[in-house]
N, C-alpha and C. Protein backbone atom coordinates (compact mmCIF):
# COMPACT_ATOMS: atom_id res chain seq x y z
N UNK A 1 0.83 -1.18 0.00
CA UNK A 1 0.00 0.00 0.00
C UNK A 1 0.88 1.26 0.00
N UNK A 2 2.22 1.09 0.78
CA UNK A 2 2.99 1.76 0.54
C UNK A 2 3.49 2.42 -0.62
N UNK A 3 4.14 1.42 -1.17
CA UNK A 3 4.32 1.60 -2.84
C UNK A 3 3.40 2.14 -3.51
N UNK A 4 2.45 1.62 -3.64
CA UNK A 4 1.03 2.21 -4.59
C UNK A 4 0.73 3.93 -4.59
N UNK A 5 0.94 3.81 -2.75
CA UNK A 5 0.98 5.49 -2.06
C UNK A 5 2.19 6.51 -3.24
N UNK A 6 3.37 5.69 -2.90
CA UNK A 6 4.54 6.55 -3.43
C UNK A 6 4.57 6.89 -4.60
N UNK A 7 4.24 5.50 -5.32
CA UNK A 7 4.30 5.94 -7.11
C UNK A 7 3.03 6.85 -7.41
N UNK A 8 1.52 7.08 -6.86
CA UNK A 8 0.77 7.87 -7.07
C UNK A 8 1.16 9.22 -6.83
N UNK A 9 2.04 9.66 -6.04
CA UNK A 9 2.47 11.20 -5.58
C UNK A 9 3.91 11.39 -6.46
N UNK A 10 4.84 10.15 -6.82
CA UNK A 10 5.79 10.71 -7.66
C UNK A 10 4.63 10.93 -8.96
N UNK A 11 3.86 10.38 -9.10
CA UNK A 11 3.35 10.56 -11.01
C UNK A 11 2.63 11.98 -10.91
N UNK A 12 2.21 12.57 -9.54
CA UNK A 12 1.43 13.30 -9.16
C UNK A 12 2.02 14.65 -8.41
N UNK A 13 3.14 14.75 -8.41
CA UNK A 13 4.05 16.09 -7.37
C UNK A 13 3.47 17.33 -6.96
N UNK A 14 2.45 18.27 -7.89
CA UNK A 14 1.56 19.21 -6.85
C UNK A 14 0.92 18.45 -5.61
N UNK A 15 0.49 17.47 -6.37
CA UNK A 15 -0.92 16.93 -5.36
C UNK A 15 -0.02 16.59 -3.49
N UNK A 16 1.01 16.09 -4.19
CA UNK A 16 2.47 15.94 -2.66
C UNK A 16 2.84 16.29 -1.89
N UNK A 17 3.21 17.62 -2.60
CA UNK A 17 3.39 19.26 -2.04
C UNK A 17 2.25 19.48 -0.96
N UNK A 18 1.01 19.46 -1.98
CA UNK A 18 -0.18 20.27 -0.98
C UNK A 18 -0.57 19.17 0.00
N UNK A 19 -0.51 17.80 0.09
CA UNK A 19 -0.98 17.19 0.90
C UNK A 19 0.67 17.51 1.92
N UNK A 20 1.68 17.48 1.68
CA UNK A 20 2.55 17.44 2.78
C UNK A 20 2.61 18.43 3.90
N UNK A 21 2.17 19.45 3.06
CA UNK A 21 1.38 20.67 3.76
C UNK A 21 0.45 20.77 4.84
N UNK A 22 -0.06 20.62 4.34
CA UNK A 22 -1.92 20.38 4.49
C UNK A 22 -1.55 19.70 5.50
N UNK A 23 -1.22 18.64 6.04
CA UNK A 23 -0.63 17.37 6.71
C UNK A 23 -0.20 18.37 7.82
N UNK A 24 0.78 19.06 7.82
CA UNK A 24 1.48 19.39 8.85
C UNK A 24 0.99 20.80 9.26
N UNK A 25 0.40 21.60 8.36
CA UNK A 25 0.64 23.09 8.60
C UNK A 25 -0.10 23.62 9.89
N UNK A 26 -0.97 22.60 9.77
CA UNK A 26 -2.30 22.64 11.26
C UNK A 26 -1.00 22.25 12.60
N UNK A 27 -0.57 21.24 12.43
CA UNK A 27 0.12 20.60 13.85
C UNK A 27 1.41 21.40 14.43
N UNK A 28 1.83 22.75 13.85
CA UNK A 28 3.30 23.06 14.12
C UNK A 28 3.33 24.93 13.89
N UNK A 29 2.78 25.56 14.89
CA UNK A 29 2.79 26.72 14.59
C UNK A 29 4.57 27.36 14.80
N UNK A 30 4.83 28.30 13.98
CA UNK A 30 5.70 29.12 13.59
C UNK A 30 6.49 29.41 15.61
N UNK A 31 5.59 29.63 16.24
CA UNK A 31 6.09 30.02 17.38
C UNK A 31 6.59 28.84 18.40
N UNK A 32 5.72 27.50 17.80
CA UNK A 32 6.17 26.47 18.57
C UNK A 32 5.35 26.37 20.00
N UNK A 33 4.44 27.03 19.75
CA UNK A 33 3.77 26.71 21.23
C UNK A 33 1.71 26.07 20.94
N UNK A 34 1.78 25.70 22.10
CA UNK A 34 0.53 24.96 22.19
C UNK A 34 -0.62 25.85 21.67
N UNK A 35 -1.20 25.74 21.03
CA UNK A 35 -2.80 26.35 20.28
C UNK A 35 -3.89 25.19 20.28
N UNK A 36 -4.88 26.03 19.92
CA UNK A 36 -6.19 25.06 20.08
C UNK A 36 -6.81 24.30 18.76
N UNK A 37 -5.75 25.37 17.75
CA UNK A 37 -5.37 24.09 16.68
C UNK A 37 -4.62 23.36 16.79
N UNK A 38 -3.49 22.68 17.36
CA UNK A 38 -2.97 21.94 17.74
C UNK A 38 -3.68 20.81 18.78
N UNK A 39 -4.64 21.50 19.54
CA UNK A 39 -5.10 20.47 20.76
C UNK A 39 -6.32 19.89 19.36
N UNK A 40 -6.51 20.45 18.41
CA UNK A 40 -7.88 19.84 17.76
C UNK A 40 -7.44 18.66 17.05
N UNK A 41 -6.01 19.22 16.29
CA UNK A 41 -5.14 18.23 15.72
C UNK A 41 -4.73 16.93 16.58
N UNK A 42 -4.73 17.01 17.70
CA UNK A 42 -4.27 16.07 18.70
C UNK A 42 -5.39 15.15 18.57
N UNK A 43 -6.76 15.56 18.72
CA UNK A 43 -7.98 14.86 19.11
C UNK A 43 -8.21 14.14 17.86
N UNK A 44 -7.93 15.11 16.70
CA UNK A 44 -8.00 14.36 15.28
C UNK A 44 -7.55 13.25 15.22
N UNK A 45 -6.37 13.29 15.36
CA UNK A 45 -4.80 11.77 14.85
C UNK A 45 -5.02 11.21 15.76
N UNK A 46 -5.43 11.03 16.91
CA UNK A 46 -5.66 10.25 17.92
C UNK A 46 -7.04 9.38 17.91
N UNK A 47 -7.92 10.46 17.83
CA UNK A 47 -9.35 9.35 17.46
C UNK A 47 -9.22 8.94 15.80
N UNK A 48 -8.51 9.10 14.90
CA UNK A 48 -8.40 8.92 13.90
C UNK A 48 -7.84 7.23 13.92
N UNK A 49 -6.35 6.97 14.80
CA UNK A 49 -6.06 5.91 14.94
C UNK A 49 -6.32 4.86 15.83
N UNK A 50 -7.32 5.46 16.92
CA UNK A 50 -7.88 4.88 17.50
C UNK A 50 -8.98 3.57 16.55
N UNK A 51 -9.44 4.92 15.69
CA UNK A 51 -10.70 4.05 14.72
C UNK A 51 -9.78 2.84 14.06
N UNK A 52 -8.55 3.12 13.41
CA UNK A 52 -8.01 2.13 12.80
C UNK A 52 -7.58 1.20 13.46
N UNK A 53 -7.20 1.08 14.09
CA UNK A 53 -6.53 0.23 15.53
C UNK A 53 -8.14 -1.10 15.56
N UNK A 54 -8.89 0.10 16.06
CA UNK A 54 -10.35 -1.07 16.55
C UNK A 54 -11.00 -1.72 15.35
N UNK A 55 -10.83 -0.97 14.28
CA UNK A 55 -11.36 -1.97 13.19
C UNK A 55 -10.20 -2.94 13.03
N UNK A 56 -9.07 -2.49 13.43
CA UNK A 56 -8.38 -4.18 12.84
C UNK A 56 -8.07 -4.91 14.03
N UNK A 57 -8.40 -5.16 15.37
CA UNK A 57 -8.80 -5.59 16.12
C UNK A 57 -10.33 -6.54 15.52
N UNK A 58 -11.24 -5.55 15.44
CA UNK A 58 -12.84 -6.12 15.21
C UNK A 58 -13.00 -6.93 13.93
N UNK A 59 -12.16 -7.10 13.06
CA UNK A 59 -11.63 -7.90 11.76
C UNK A 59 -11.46 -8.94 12.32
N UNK A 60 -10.64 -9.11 13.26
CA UNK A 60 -10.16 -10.28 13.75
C UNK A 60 -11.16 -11.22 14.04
N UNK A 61 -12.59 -10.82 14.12
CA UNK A 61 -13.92 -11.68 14.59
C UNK A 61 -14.21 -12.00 13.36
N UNK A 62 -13.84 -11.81 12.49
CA UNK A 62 -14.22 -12.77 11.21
C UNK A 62 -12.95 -13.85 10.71
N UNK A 63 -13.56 -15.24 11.19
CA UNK A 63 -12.52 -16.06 10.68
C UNK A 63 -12.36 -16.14 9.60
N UNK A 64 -10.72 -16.74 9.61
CA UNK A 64 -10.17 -17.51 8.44
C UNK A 64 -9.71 -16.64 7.27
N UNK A 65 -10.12 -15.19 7.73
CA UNK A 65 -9.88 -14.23 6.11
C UNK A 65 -8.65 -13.12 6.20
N UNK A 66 -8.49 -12.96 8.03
CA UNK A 66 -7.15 -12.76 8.32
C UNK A 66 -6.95 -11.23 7.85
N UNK A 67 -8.17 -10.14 7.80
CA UNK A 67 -8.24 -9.14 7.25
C UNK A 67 -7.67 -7.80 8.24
N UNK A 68 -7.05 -8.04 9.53
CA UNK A 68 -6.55 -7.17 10.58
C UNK A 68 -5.48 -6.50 10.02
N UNK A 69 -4.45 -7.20 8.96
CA UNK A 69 -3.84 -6.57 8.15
C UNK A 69 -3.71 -5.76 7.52
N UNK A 70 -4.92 -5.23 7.46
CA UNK A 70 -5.14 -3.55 6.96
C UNK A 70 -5.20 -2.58 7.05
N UNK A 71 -4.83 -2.65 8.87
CA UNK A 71 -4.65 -1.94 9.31
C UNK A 71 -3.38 -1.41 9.65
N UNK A 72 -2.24 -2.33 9.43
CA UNK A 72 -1.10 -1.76 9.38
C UNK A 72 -0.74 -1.31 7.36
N UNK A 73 -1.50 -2.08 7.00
CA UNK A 73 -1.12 -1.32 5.42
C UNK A 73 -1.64 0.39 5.47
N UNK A 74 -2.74 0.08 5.85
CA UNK A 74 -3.11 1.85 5.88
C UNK A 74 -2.26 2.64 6.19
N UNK A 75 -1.29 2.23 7.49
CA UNK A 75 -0.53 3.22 7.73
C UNK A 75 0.58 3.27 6.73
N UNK A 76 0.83 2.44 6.14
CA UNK A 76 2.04 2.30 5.23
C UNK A 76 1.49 3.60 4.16
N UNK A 77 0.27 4.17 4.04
CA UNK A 77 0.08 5.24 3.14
C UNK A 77 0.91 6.44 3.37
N UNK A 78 0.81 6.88 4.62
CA UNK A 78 1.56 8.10 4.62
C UNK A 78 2.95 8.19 4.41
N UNK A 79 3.65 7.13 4.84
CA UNK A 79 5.18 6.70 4.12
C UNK A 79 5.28 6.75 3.10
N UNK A 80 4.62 6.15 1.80
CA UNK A 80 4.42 6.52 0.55
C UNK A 80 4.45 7.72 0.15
N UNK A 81 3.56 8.54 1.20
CA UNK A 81 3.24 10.33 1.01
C UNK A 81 5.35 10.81 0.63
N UNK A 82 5.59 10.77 1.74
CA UNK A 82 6.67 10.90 3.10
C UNK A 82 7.91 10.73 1.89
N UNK A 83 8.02 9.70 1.86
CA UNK A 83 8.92 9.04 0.84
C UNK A 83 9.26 9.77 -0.40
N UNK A 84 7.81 9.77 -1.38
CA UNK A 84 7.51 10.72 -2.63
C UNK A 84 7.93 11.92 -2.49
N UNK A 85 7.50 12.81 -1.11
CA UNK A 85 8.02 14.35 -0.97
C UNK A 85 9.38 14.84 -1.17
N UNK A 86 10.01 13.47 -0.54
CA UNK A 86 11.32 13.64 -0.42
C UNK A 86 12.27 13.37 -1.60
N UNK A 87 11.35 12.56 -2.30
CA UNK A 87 12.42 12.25 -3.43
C UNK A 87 11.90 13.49 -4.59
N UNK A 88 10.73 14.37 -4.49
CA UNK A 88 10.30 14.91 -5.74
C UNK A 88 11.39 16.81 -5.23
N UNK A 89 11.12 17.20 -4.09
CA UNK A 89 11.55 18.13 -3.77
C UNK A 89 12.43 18.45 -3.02
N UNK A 90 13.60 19.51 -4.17
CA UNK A 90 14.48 19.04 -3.07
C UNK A 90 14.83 20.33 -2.32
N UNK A 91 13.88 21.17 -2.26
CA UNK A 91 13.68 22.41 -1.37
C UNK A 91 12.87 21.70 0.17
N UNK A 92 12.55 20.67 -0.04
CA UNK A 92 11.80 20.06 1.38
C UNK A 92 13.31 19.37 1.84
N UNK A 93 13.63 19.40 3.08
CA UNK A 93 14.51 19.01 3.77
C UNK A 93 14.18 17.70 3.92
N UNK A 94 15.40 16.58 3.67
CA UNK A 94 14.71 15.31 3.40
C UNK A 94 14.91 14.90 5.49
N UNK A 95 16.03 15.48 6.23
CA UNK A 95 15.91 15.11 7.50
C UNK A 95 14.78 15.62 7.99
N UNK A 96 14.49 16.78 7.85
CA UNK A 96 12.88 17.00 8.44
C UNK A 96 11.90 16.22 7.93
N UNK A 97 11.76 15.75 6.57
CA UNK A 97 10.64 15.07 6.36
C UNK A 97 11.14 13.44 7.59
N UNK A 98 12.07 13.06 7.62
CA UNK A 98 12.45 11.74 8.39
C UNK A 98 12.19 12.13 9.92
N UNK A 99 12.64 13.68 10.17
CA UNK A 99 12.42 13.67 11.74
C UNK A 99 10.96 13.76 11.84
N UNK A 100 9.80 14.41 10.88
CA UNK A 100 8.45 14.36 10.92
C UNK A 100 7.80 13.33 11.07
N UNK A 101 8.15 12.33 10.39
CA UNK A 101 7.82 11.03 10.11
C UNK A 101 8.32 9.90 11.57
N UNK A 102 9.32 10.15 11.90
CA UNK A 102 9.50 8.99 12.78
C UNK A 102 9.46 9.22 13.98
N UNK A 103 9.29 10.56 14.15
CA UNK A 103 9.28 11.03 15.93
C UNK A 103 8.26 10.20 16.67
N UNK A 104 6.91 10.11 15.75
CA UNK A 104 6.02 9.77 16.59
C UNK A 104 5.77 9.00 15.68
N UNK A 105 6.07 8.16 14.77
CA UNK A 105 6.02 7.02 14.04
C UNK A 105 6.73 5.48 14.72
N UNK A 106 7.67 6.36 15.63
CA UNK A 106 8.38 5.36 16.83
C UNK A 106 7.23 4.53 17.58
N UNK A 107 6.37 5.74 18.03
CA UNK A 107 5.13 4.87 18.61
C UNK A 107 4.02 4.52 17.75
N UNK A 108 3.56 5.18 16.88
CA UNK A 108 2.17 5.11 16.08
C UNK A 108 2.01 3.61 15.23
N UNK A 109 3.33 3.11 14.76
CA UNK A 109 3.84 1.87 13.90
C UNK A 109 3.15 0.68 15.08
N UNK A 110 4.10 0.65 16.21
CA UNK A 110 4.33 -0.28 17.39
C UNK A 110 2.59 -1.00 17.19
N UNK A 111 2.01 0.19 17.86
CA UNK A 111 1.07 0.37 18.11
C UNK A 111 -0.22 -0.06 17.18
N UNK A 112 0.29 0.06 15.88
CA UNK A 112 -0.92 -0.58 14.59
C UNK A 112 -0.11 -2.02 14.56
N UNK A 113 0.99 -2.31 14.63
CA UNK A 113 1.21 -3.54 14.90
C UNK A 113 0.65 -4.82 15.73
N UNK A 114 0.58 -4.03 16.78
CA UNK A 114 -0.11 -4.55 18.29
C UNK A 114 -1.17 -4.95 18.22
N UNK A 115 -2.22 -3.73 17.25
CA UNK A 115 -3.51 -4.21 17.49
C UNK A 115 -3.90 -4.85 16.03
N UNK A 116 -3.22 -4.86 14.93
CA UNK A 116 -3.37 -5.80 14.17
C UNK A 116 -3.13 -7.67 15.03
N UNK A 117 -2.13 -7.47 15.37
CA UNK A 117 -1.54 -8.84 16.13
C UNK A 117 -3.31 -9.30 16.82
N UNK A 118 -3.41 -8.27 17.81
CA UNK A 118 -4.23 -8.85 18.05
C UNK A 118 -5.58 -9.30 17.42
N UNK A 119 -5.60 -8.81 15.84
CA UNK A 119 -6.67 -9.26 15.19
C UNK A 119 -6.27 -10.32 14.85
N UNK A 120 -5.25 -10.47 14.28
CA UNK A 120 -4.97 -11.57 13.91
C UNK A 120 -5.27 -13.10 14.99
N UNK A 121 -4.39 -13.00 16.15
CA UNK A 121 -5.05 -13.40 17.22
C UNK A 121 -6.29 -14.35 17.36
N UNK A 122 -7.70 -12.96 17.30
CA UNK A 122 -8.45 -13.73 17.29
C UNK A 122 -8.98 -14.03 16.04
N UNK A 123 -8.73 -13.92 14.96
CA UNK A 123 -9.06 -14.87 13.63
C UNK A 123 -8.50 -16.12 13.93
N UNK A 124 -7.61 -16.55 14.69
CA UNK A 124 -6.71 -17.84 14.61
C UNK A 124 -7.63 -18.48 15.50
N UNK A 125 -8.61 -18.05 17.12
CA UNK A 125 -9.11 -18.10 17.39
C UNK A 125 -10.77 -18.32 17.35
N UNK A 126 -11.16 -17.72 16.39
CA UNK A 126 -12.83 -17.98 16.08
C UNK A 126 -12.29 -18.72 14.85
N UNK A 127 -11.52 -18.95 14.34
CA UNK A 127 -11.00 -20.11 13.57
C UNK A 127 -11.39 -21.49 14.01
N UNK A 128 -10.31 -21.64 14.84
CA UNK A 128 -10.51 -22.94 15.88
C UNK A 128 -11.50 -23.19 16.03
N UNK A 129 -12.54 -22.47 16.40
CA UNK A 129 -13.78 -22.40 16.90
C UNK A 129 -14.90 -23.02 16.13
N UNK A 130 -14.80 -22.79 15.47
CA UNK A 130 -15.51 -23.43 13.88
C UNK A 130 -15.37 -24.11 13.32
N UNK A 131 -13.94 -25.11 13.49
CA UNK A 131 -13.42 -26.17 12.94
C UNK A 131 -13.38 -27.11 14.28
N UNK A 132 -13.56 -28.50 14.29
CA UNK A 132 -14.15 -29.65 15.01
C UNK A 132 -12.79 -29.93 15.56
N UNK A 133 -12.23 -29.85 14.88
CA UNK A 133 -10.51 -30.51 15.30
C UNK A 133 -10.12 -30.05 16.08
N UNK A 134 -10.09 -28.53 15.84
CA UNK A 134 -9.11 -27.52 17.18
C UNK A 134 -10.07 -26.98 17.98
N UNK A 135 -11.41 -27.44 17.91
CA UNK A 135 -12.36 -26.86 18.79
C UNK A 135 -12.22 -26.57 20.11
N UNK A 136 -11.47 -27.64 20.51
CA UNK A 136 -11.40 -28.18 21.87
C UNK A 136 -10.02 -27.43 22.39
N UNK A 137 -8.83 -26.96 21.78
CA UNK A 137 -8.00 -26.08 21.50
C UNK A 137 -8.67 -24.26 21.41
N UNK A 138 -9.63 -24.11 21.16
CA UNK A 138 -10.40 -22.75 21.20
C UNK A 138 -10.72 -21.71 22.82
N UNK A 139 -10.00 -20.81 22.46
CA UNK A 139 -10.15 -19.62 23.63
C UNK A 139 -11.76 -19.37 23.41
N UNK A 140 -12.27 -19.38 24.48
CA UNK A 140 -13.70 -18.98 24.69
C UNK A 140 -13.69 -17.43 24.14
N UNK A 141 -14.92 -16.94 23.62
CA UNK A 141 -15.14 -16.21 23.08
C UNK A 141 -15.00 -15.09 24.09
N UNK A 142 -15.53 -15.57 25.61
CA UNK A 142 -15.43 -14.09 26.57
C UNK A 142 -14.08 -14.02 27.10
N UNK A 143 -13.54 -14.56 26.81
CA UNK A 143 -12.11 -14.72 27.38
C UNK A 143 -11.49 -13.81 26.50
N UNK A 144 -11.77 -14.34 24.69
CA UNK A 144 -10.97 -13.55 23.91
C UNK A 144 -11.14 -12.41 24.16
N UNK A 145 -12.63 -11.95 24.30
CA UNK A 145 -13.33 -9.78 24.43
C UNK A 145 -12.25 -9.33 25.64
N UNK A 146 -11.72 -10.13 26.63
CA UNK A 146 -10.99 -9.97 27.38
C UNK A 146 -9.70 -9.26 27.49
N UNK A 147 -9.07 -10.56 27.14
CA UNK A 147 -7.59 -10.17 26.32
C UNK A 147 -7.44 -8.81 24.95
N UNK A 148 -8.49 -8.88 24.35
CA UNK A 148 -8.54 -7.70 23.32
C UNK A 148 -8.94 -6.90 24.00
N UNK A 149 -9.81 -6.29 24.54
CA UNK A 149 -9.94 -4.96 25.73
C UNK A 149 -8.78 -4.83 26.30
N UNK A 150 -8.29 -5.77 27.28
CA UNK A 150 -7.01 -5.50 28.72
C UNK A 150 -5.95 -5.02 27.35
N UNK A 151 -5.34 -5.77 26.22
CA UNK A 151 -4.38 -5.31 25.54
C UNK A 151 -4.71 -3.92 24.74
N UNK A 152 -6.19 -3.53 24.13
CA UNK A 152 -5.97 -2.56 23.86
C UNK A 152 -5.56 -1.32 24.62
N UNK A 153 -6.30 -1.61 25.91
CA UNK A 153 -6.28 -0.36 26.79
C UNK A 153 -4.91 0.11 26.98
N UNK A 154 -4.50 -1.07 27.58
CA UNK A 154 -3.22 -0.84 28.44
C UNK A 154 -1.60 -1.00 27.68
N UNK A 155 -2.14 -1.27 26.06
CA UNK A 155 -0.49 -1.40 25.08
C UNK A 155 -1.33 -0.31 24.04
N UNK A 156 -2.21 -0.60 23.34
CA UNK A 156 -2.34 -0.23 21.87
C UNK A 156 -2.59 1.65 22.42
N UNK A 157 -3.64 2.06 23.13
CA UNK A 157 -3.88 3.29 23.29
C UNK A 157 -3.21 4.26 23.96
N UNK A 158 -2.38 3.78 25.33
CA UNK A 158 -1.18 4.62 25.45
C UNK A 158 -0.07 5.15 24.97
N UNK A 159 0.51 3.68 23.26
CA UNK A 159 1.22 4.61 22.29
C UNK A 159 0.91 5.16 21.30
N UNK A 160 -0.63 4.87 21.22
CA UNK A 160 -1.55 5.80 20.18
C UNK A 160 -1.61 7.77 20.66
N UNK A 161 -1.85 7.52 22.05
CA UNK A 161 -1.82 9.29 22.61
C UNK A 161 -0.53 9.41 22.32
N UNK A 162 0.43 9.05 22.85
CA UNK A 162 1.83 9.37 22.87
C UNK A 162 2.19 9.38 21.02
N UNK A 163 1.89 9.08 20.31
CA UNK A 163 2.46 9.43 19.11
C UNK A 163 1.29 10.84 18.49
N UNK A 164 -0.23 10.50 19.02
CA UNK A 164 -0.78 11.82 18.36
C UNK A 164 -0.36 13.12 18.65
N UNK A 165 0.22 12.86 20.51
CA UNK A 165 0.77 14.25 21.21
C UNK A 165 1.90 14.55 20.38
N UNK A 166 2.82 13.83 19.93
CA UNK A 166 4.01 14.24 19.19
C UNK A 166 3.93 14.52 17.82
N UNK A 167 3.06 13.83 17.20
CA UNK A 167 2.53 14.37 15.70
C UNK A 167 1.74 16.09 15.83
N UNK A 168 1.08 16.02 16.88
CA UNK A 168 0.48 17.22 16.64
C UNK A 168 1.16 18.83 17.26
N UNK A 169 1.65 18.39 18.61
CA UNK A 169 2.50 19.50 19.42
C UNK A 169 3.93 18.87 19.31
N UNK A 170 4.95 18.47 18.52
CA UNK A 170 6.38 18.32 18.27
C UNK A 170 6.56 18.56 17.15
N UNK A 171 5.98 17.47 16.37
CA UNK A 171 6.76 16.95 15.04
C UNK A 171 7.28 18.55 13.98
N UNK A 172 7.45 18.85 13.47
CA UNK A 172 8.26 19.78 12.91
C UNK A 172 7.54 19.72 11.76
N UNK A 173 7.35 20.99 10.97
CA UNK A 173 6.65 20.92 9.55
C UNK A 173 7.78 20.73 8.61
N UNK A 174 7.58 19.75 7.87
CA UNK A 174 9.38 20.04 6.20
C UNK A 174 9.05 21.17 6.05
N UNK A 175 10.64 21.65 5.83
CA UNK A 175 11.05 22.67 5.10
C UNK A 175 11.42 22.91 3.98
């Protein structure tokens, strides 16, 4: 998804520009200090990946099709963005586009990892479940809502804030 991302913005270089923009210009005022566009931006990227996180978690309740994976491809879009900017312009600072990108990509990645895992998880799970063989091998269904709640709360959403706080009040706009 990555790729697909990148080669659409190299074939495409205004469209790059203005989304790399657009992207950042809200999260990083000139003075560097906290605004209430910034706190909106925070609430944005945060419930934004929250949503992605829980749908590929809630994927995971459909066996056998293993579709939680899409949720870490999605993120692979903005890398594509990220990537393209850097290779089309070379008035954009390619370390700022890398320090933009990974400050809070350190956590935001981890974190779509985690809760893909755990879709995956339980697909392997309501798998079992449905098949006679490993039935008896099958995590109970309230057990699983379990383990996917206790792990989202306490892994997936604490480095979800911690990367929106740094995407929105750190990360640096390219130059």
């Amino acid at each position: 998804m990555g790729y697909l991302t990148y080669n659409y913005y190299i074939q495409n270089p205004h469209k790059t520009k203005n989304k790399i923009y657009f992207t950042h210009e809200k999260s990083f005022e000139k003075s560097h200090r906290i605004s209430q566009d910034s706190l909106k931006l925070f609430i944005e990227i945060f419930w934004g990946n929250i949503m992605i996180s829980l749908k590929s978690i809630a994927l995971g309740f459909i066996p056998f099709l293993f579709l939680s994976i899409f949720g870490v491809l999605s993120l692979s879009m903005p890398i594509g963005l990220f990537l393209a900017g850097a290779k089309l312009f070379t008035e954009i600072d390619q370390f700022s586009l890398f320090v933009s990108l990974f400050t809070h990509g350190i956590f935001e990645f981890p974190a779509s990892l985690y809760a893909s895992s755990i879709g995956v998880y339980l697909t392997i799970q309501t798998s079992k479940m449905i098949l006679p063989k490993f039935r008896s091998k099958a995590v109970s269904l309230r057990t699983l809502c379990k383990q996917a709640i206790h792990s989202f709360i306490l892994i997936v959403l604490p480095l979800l804030m911690i990367a929106a706080f740094i995407e929105a009040f750190i990360s640096p706009m390219p130059k």
